[in-house]
Protein backbone atom coordinates (compact mmCIF):
# COMPACT_ATOMS: atom_id res chain seq x y z
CA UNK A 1 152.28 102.55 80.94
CA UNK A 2 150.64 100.10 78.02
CA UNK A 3 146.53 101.08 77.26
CA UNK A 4 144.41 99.31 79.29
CA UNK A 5 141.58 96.94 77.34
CA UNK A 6 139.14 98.41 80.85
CA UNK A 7 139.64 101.02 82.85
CA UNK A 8 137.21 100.67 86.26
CA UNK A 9 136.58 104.38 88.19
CA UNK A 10 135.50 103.60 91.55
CA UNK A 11 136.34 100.58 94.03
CA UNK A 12 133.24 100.39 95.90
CA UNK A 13 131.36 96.92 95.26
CA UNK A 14 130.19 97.09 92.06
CA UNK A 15 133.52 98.44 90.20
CA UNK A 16 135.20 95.02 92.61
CA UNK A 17 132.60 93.44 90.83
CA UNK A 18 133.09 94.40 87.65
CA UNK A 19 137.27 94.14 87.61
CA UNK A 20 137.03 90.63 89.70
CA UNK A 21 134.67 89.44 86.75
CA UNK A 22 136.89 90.41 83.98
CA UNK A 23 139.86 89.18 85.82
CA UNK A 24 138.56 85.69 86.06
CA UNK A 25 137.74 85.64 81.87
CA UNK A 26 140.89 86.41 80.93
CA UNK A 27 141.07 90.08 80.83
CA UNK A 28 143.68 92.13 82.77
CA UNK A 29 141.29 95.39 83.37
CA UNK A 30 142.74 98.31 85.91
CA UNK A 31 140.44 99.60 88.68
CA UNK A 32 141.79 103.07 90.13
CA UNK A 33 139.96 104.39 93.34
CA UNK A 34 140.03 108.42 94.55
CA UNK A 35 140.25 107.09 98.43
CA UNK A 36 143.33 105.81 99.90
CA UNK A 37 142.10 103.39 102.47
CA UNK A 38 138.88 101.13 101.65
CA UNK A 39 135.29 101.81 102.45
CA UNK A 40 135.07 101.17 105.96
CA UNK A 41 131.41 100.70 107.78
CA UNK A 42 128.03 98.57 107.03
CA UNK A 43 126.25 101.06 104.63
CA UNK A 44 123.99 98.96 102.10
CA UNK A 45 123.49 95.21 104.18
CA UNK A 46 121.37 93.35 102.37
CA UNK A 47 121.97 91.37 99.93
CA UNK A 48 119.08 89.44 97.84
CA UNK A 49 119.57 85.39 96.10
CA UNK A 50 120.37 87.25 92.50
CA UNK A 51 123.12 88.71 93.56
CA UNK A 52 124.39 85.83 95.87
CA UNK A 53 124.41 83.99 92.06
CA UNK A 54 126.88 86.87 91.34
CA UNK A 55 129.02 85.73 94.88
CA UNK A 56 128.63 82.07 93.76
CA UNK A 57 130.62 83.06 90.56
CA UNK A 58 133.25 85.13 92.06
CA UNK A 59 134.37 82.72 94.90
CA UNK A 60 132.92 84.22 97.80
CA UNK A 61 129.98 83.11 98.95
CA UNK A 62 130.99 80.83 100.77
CA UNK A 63 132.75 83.12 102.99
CA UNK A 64 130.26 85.50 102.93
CA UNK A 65 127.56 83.02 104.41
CA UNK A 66 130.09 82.78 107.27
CA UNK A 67 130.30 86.22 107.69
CA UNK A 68 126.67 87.01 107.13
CA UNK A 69 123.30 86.50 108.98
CA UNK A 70 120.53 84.93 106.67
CA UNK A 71 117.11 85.89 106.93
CA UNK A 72 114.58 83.57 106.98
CA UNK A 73 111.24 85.32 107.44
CA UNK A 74 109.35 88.36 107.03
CA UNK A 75 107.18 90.05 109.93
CA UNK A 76 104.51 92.69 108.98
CA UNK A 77 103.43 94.10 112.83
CA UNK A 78 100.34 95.69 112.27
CA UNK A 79 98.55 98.58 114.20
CA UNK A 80 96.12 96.66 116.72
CA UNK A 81 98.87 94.00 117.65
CA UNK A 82 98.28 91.43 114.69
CA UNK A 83 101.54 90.47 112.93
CA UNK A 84 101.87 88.72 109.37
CA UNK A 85 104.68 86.43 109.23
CA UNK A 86 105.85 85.45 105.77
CA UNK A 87 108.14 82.49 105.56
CA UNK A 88 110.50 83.45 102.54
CA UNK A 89 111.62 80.39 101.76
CA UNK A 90 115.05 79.14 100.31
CA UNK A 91 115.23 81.03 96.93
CA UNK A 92 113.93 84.77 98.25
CA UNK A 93 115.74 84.87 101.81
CA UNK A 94 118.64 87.45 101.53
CA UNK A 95 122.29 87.53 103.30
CA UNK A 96 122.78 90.43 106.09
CA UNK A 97 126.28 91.16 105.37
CA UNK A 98 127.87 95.22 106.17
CA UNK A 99 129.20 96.82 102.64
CA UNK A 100 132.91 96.40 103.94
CA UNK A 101 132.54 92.82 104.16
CA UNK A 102 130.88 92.75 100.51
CA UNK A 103 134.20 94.83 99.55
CA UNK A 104 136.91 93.21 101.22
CA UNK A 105 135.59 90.11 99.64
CA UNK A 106 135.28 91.22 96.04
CA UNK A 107 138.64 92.83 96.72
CA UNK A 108 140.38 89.06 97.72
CA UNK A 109 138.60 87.50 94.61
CA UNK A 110 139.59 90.13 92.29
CA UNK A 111 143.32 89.55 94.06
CA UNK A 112 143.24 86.20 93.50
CA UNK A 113 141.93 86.38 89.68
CA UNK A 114 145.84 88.81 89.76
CA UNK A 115 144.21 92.34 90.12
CA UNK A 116 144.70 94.47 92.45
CA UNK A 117 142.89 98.05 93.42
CA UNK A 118 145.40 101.45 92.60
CA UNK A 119 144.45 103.84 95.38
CA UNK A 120 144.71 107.48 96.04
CA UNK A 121 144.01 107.85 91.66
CA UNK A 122 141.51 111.01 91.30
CA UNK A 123 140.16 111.39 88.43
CA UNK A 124 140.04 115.23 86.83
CA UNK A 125 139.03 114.77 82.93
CA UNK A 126 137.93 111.87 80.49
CA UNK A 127 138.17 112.19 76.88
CA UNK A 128 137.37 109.79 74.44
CA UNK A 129 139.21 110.44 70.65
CA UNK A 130 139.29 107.60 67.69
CA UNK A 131 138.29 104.46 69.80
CA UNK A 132 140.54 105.45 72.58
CA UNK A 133 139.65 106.89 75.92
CA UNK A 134 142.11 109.31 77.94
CA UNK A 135 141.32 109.55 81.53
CA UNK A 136 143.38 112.36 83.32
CA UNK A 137 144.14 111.63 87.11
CA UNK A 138 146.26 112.77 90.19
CA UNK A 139 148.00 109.58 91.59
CA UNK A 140 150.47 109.39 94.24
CA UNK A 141 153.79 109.87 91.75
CA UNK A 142 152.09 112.74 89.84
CA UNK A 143 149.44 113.50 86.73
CA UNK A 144 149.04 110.83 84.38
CA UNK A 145 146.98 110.37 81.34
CA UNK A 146 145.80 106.80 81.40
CA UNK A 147 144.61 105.41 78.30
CA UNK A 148 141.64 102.38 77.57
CA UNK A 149 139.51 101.01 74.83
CA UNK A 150 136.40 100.75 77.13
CA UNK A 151 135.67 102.78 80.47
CA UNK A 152 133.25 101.78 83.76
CA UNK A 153 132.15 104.42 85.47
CA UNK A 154 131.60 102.84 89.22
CA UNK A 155 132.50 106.14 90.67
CA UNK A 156 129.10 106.50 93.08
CA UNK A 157 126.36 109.63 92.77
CA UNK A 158 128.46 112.22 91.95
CA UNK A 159 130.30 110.06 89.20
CA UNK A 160 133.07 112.66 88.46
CA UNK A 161 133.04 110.43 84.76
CA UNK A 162 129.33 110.95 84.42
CA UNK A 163 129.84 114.47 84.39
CA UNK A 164 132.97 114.88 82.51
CA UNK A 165 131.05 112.70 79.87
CA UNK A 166 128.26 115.73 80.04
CA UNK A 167 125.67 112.91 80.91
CA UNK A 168 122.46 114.38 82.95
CA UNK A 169 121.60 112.46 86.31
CA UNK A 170 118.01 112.98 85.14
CA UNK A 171 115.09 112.83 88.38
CA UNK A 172 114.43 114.74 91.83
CA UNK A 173 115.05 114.33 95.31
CA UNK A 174 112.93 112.13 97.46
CA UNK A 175 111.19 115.16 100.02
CA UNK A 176 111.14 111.85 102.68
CA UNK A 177 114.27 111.90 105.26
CA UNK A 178 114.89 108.78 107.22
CA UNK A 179 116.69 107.89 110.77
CA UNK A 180 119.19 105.26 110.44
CA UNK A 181 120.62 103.89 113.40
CA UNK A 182 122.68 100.59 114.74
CA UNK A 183 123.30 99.28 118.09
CA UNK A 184 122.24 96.60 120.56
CA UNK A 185 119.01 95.88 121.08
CA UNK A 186 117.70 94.89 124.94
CA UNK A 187 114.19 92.81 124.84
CA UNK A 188 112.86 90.03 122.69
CA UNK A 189 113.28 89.74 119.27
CA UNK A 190 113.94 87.35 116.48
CA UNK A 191 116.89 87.98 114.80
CA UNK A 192 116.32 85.61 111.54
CA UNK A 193 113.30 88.22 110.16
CA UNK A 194 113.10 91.40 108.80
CA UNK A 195 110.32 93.44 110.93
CA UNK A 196 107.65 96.71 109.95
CA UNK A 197 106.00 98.18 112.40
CA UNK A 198 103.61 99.67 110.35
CA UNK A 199 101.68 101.59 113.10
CA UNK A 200 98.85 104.38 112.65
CA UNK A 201 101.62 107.30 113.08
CA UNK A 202 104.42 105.71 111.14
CA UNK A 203 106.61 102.51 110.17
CA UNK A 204 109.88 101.71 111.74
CA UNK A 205 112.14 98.93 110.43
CA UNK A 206 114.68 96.22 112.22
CA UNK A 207 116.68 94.09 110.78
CA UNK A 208 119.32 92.11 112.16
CA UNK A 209 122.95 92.38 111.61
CA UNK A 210 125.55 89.84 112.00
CA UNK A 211 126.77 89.52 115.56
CA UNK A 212 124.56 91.05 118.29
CA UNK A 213 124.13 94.35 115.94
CA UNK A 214 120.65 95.31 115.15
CA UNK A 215 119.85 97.94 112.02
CA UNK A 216 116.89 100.53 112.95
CA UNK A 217 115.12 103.25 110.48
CA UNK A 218 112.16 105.16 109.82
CA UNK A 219 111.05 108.20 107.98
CA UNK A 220 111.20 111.26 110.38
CA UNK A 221 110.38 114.99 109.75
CA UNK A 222 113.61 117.44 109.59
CA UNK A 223 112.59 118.50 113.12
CA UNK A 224 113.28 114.60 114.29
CA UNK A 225 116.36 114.45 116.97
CA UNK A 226 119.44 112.75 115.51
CA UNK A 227 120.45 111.75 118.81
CA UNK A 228 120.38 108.21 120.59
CA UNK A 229 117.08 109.63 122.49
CA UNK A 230 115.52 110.61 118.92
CA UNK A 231 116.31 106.91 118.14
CA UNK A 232 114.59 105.17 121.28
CA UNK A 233 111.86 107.70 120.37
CA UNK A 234 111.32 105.94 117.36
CA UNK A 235 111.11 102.89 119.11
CA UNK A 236 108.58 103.45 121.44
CA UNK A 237 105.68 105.38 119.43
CA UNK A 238 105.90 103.06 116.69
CA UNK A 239 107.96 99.80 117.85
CA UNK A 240 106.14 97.12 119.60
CA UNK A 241 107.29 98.49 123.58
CA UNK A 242 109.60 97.29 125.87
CA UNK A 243 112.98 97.69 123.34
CA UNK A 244 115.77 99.92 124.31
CA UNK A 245 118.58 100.24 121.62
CA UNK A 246 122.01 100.17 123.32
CA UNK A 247 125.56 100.31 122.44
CA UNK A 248 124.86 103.07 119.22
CA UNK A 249 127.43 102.30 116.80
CA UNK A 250 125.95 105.23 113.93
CA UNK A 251 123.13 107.27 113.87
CA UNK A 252 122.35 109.49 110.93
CA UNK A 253 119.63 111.11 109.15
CA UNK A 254 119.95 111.01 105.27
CA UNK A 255 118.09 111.57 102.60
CA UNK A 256 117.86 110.43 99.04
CA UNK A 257 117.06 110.32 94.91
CA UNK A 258 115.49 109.11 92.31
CA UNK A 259 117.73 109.72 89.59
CA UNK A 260 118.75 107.82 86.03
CA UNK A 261 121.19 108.47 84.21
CA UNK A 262 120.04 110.18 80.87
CA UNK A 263 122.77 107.47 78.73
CA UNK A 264 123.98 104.13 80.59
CA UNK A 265 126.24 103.70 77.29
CA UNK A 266 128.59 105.85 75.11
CA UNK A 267 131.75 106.02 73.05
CA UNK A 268 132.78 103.01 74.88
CA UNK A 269 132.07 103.95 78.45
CA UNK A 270 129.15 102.52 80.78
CA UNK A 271 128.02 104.12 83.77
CA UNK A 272 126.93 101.08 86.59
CA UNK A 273 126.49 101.02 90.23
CA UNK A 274 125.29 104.69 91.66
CA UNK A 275 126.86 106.48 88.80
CA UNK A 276 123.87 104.78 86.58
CA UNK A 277 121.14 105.39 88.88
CA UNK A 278 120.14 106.03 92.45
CA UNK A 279 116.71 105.46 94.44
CA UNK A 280 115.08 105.41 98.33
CA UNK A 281 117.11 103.04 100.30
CA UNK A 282 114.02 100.91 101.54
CA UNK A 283 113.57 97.36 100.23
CA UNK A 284 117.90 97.48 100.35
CA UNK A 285 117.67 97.33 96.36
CA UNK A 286 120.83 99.65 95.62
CA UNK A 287 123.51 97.68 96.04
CA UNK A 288 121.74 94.73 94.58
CA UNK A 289 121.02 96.44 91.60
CA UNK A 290 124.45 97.92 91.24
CA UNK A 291 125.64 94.48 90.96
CA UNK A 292 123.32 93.23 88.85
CA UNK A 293 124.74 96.42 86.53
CA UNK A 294 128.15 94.52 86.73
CA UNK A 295 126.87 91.23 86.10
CA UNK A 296 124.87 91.91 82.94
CA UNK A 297 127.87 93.80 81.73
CA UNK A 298 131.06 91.87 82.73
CA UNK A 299 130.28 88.58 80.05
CA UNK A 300 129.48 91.04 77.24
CA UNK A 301 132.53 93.57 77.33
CA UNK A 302 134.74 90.61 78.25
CA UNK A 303 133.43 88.39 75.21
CA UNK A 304 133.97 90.91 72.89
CA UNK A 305 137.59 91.76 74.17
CA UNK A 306 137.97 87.76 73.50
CA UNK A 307 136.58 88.15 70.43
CA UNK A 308 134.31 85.79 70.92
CA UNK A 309 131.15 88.02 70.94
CA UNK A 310 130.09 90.61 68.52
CA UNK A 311 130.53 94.49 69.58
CA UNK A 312 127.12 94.66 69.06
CA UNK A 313 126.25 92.53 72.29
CA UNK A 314 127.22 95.66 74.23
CA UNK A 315 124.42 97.28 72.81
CA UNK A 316 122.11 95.00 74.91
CA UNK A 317 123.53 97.15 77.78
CA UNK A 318 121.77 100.20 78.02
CA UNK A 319 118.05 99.06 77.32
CA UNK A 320 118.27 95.75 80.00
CA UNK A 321 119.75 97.97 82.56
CA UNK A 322 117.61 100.99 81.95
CA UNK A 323 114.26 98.44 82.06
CA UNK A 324 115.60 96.95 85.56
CA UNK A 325 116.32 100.62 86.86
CA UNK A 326 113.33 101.70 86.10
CA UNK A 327 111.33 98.95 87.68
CA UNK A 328 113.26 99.37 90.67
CA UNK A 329 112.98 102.91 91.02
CA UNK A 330 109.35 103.10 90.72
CA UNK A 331 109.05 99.94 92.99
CA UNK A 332 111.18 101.68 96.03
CA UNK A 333 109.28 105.10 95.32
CA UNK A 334 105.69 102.74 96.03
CA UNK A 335 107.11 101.51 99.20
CA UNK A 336 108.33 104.73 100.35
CA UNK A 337 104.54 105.79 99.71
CA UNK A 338 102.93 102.62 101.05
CA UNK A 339 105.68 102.91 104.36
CA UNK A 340 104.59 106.65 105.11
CA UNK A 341 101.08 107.18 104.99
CA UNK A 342 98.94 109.47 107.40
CA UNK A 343 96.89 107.63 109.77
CA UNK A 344 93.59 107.04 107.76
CA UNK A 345 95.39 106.22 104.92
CA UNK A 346 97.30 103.65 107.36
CA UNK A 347 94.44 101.60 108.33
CA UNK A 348 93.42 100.74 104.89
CA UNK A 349 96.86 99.82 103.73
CA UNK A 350 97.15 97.47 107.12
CA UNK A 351 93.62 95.53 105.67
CA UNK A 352 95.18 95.39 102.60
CA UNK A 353 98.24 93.76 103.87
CA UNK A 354 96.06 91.40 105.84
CA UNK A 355 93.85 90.21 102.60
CA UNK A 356 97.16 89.89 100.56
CA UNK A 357 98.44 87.89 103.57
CA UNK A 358 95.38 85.54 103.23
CA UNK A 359 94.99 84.94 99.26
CA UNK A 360 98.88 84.13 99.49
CA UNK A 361 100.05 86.76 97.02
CA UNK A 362 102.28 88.52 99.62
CA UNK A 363 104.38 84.86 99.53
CA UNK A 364 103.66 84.55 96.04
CA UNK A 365 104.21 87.89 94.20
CA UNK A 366 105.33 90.23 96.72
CA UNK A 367 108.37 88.72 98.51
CA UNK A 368 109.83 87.69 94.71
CA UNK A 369 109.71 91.38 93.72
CA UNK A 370 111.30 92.35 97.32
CA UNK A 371 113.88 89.32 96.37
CA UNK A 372 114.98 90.52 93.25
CA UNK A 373 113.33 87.69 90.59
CA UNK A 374 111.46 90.11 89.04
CA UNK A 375 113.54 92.29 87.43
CA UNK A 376 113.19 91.13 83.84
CA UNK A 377 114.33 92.57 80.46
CA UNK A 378 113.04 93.59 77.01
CA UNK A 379 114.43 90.48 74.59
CA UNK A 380 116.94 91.94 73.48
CA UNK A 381 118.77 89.21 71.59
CA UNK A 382 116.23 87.98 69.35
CA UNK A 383 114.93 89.57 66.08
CA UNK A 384 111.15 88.12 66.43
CA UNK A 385 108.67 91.11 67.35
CA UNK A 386 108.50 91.75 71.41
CA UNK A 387 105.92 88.90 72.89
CA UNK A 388 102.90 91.14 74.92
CA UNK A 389 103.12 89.96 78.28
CA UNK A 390 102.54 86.77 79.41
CA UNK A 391 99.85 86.49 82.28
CA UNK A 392 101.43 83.08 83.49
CA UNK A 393 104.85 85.33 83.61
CA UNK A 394 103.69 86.03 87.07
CA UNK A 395 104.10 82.22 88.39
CA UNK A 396 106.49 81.38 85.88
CA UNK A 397 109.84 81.57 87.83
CA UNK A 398 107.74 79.40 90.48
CA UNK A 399 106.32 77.10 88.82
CA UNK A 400 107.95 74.09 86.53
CA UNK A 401 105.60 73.81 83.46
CA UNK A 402 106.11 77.28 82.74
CA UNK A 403 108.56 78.64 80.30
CA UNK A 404 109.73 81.81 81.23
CA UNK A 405 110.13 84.17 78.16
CA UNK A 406 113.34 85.36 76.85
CA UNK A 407 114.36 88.50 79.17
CA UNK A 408 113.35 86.94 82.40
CA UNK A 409 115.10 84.93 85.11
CA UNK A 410 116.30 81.48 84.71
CA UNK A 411 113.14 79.91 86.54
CA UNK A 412 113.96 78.20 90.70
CA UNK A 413 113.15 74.88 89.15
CA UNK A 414 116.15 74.86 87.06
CA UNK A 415 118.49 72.63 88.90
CA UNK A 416 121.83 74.46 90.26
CA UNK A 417 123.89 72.39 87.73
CA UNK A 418 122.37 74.31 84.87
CA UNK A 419 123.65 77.56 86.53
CA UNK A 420 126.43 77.24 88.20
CA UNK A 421 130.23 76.41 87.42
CA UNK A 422 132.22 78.64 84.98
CA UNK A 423 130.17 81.22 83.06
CA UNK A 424 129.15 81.00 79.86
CA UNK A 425 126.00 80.03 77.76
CA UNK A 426 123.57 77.24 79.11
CA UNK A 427 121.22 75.22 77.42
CA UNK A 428 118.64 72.98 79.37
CA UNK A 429 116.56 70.64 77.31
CA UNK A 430 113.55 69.18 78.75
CA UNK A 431 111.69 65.94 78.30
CA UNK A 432 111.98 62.24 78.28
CA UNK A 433 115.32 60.71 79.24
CA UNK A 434 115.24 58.64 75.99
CA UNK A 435 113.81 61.27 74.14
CA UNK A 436 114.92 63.84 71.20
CA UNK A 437 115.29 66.88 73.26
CA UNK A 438 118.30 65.42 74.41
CA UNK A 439 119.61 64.45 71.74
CA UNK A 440 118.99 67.34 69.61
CA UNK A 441 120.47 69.23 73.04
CA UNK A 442 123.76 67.56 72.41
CA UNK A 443 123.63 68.30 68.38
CA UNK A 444 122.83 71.94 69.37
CA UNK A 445 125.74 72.28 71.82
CA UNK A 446 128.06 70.38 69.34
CA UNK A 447 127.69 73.10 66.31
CA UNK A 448 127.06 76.39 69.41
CA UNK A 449 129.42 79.31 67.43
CA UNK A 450 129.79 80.12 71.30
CA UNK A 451 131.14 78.43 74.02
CA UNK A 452 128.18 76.19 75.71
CA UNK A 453 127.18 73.56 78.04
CA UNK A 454 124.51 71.23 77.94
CA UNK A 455 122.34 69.79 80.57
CA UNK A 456 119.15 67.61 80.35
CA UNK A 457 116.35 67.41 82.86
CA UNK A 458 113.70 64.68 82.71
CA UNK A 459 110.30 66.23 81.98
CA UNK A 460 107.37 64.64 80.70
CA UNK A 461 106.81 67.47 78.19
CA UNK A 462 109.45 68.32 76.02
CA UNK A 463 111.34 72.15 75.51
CA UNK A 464 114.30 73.87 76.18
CA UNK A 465 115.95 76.70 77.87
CA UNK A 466 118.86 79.11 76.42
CA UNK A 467 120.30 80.14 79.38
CA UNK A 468 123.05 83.43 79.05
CA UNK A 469 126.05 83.81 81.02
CA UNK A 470 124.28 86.08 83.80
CA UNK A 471 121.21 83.49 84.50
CA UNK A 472 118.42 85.44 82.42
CA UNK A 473 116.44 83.00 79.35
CA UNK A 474 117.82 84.22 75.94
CA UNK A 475 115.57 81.52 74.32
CA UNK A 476 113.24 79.37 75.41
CA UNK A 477 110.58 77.15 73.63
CA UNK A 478 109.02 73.63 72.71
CA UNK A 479 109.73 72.92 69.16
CA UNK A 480 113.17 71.66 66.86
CA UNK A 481 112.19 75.02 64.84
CA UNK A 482 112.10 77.04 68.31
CA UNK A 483 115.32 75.40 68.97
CA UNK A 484 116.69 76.52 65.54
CA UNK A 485 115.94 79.98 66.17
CA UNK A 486 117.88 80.01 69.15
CA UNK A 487 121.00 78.75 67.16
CA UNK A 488 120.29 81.90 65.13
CA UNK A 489 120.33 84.36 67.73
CA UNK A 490 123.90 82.60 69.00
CA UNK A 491 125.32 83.11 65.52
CA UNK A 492 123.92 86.25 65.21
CA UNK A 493 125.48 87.56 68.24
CA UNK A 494 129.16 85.26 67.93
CA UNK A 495 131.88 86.41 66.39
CA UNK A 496 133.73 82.92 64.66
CA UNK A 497 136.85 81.86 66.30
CA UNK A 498 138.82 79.00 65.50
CA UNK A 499 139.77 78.24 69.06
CA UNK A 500 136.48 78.00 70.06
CA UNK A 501 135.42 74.61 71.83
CA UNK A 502 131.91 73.54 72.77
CA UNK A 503 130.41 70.64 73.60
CA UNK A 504 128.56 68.75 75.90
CA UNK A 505 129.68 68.76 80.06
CA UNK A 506 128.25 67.20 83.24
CA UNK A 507 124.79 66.91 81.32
């Protein structure tokens, strides 16, 4: 069989993700997966507006808004019957939709792009020699060495690639066991939220599923019954009273990591997904992460194999998705602290809640880090010194006026236009219709090394917005020099092709 330009281990989401991304640029990667059938069950469910940008690229979302339940508020129940109830709003509701739906959707785009997923491939060795990785595997016709210029590792926590690489999973275990549990629910209950309990003796979470399915957990000691009576337990010392879970589909007690890979990137293989990193399950980041792993990495590795990018793009890799790791993992391992406290402890973090509830910085800061938008990155891309951080950073993806600094999120105020349609590079100028932004916009796209499109957006004040193919700022400023710089960085980071073709569309 011919060498491979990717080889994908692992056909969970995030290796779908990965090979259905490549697919649709252009390059014909192979995704091998140790399981014969596919992932069956709902596993991780929710799934935040960053990586529903990811869907929106890979053909699915609309599908998976028909197969999934959005959530549209936020209740905090706290102990003494008061409840905080956070409207989300558009851009920070997420989608409840069961992992197996997220797969056999990534699966039908990835099908579509002319992939397909070879099953019942175990890998046993990797080896990389001379620019040229050798994976060993046990398929269904016998051993074969399968060859690659780049490898994926999307081969879960015990990443059988990770290991043959000799890469430490570097971390502990969380001491903190949860009850999971799904089934009907009998008594009231609004299905559109996400609800704590956050009593005096513990916090138990619901959250809906799609159909009449209802998703229950809570930190329990080892001694907790794993049993649908241990689960109705949980209901009534720390629920609200007067709920009976029904109809148990699972019930399991698991516990979990905090673990990062000790290398993300090397000899021309990347670890992504829960081969890179693992974390507590609560604030359903893993999944979203893992994907966010594939989307950062799925432009680079495929521009380069176009030769449209640099190699040295792919260097970007490992310190973006080490930063967002990081934040994520410390983030989970504060909730999982904030979620469990003793009772004493409990009543203080319940007035807390309420005086973040009324200054409006559980809407405005806490629900956008539960929602994904504040993940950010070190700037990477340009060869200015690192800007300190940026107080107004905090409103900045809120707020138009703002402009985000490179490494962050493209800001909600961008219109969809500007971020949707085929990947590639963006650039939004802002200011005046009959202004020079605009035209110096157009002059910009016009001479882009790199494919780009152009958009304009009618501002008062004047700037722009370099937008990269995954929706995070890779410039952003107010002046022609500002501007100029950013025309740097895209030559800096382009590799000259004489096929190339930019210009200006639906600006």
């Amino acid at each position: 069989m011919k060498r491979s330009p990717v080889l994908i281990v692992g056909a969970g989401p995030v290796g779908l993700a990965v090979a259905s991304a490549l697919w649709q640029r252009g390059i014909e990667a192979r995704i091998v997966e140790a399981q014969t059938e596919p992932h069956t069950g709902s596993r991780a469910v929710q799934l935040h507006p960053p990586t529903l940008r990811v869907f929106r690229e890979a053909g699915i979302l609309d599908e998976a808004e028909r197969e999934g339940l959005r959530i549209r508020s936020t209740s905090y129940h706290l102990a003494g019957g008061r409840t905080l109830r956070v409207a989300l709003g558009t851009e920070n509701e997420p989608l409840m939709l069961p992992q197996e739906n997220t797969s056999r959707l990534l699966e039908a785009a990835l099908e579509r792009a002319g992939g397909r997923v070879e099953r019942s491939v175990r890998v046993t060795d990797v080896a990389t020699t001379a620019g040229v990785i050798t994976v060993k595997a046990e398929t269904p016709h016998g051993p074969e060495a399968i060859e690659a210029d780049w490898l994926v590792a999307a081969d879960g926590v015990r990443s059988i690639v990770r290991e043959k690489l000799g890469i430490d999973f570097v971390g502990s275990p969380v001491s903190t066991g949860f009850l999971l549990a799904e089934g009907r629910i009998d008594g009231a209950f609004e299905r559109d939220a996400v609800h704590y309990f956050l009593g005096r003796t513990g916090s138990v979470v619901f959250a809906a599923m799609p159909g009449d399915r209802i998703r229950v957990s809570g930190a329990v000691p080892d001694s907790h019954p794993v049993t649908a009576e241990g689960v109705q337990q949980l209901l009534d010392e720390r629920g609200p009273g007067g709920i009976t879970i029904e109809d148990l589909d699972m019930v399991n007690r698991f516990t979990s990591q905090e673990r990062i890979a000790s290398v993300l990137n090397t000899e021309r293989c990347f670890l992504v997904g829960d081969a890179a990193h693992t974390h507590s399950p609560l604030g359903g980041q893993g999944l979203n992460l893992g994907l966010q792993d594939a989307h950062n990495l799925a432009w680079k590795l495929a521009g380069v194999i176009n030769g449209e990018l640099h190699p040295r793009i792919l260097d970007t890799y490992e310190p973006e998705r080490r930063q967002a790791a990081e934040q994520i993992v410390r983030a989970t391992h504060q909730f999982l602290k904030v979620f469990t406290l003793g009772p004493a402890a409990a009543r203080v973090r319940n007035r807390a809640w309420s005086a973040l509830e009324a200054t409006g910085l559980l809407r405005r800061w806490f629900v956008p880090l539960l929602a994904g938008w504040r993940v950010h990155y070190p700037d990477t891309l340009s060869e200015r010194p690192p800007h300190g951080e940026r107080k107004a950073d905090l409103l900045a993806a809120a707020r138009p006026g703002r402009l985000p600094e490179p490494g962050r999120r493209a800001p909600h105020w961008v219109p969809p236009a500007a971020v949707d349609g085929p990947p590639g590079f963006r650039l939004l100028t802002l200011g005046p219709a009959d202004g020079g932004a605009d035209r110096r916009g157009r002059a910009f796209a016009g001479a882009s090394p790199v494919p780009l499109r152009h958009d304009h957006m009618v501002r008062r004040s004047s700037g722009f917005l370099l937008l990269r193919p995954d929706g995070y700022v890779a410039a952003s400023g107010t002046s022609p020099a500002e501007l100029a710089d950013a025309g740097r960085l895209l030559a800096r980071i382009a590799l000259p092709h004489p096929s190339t073709t930019s210009g200006r569309e639906g600006a």
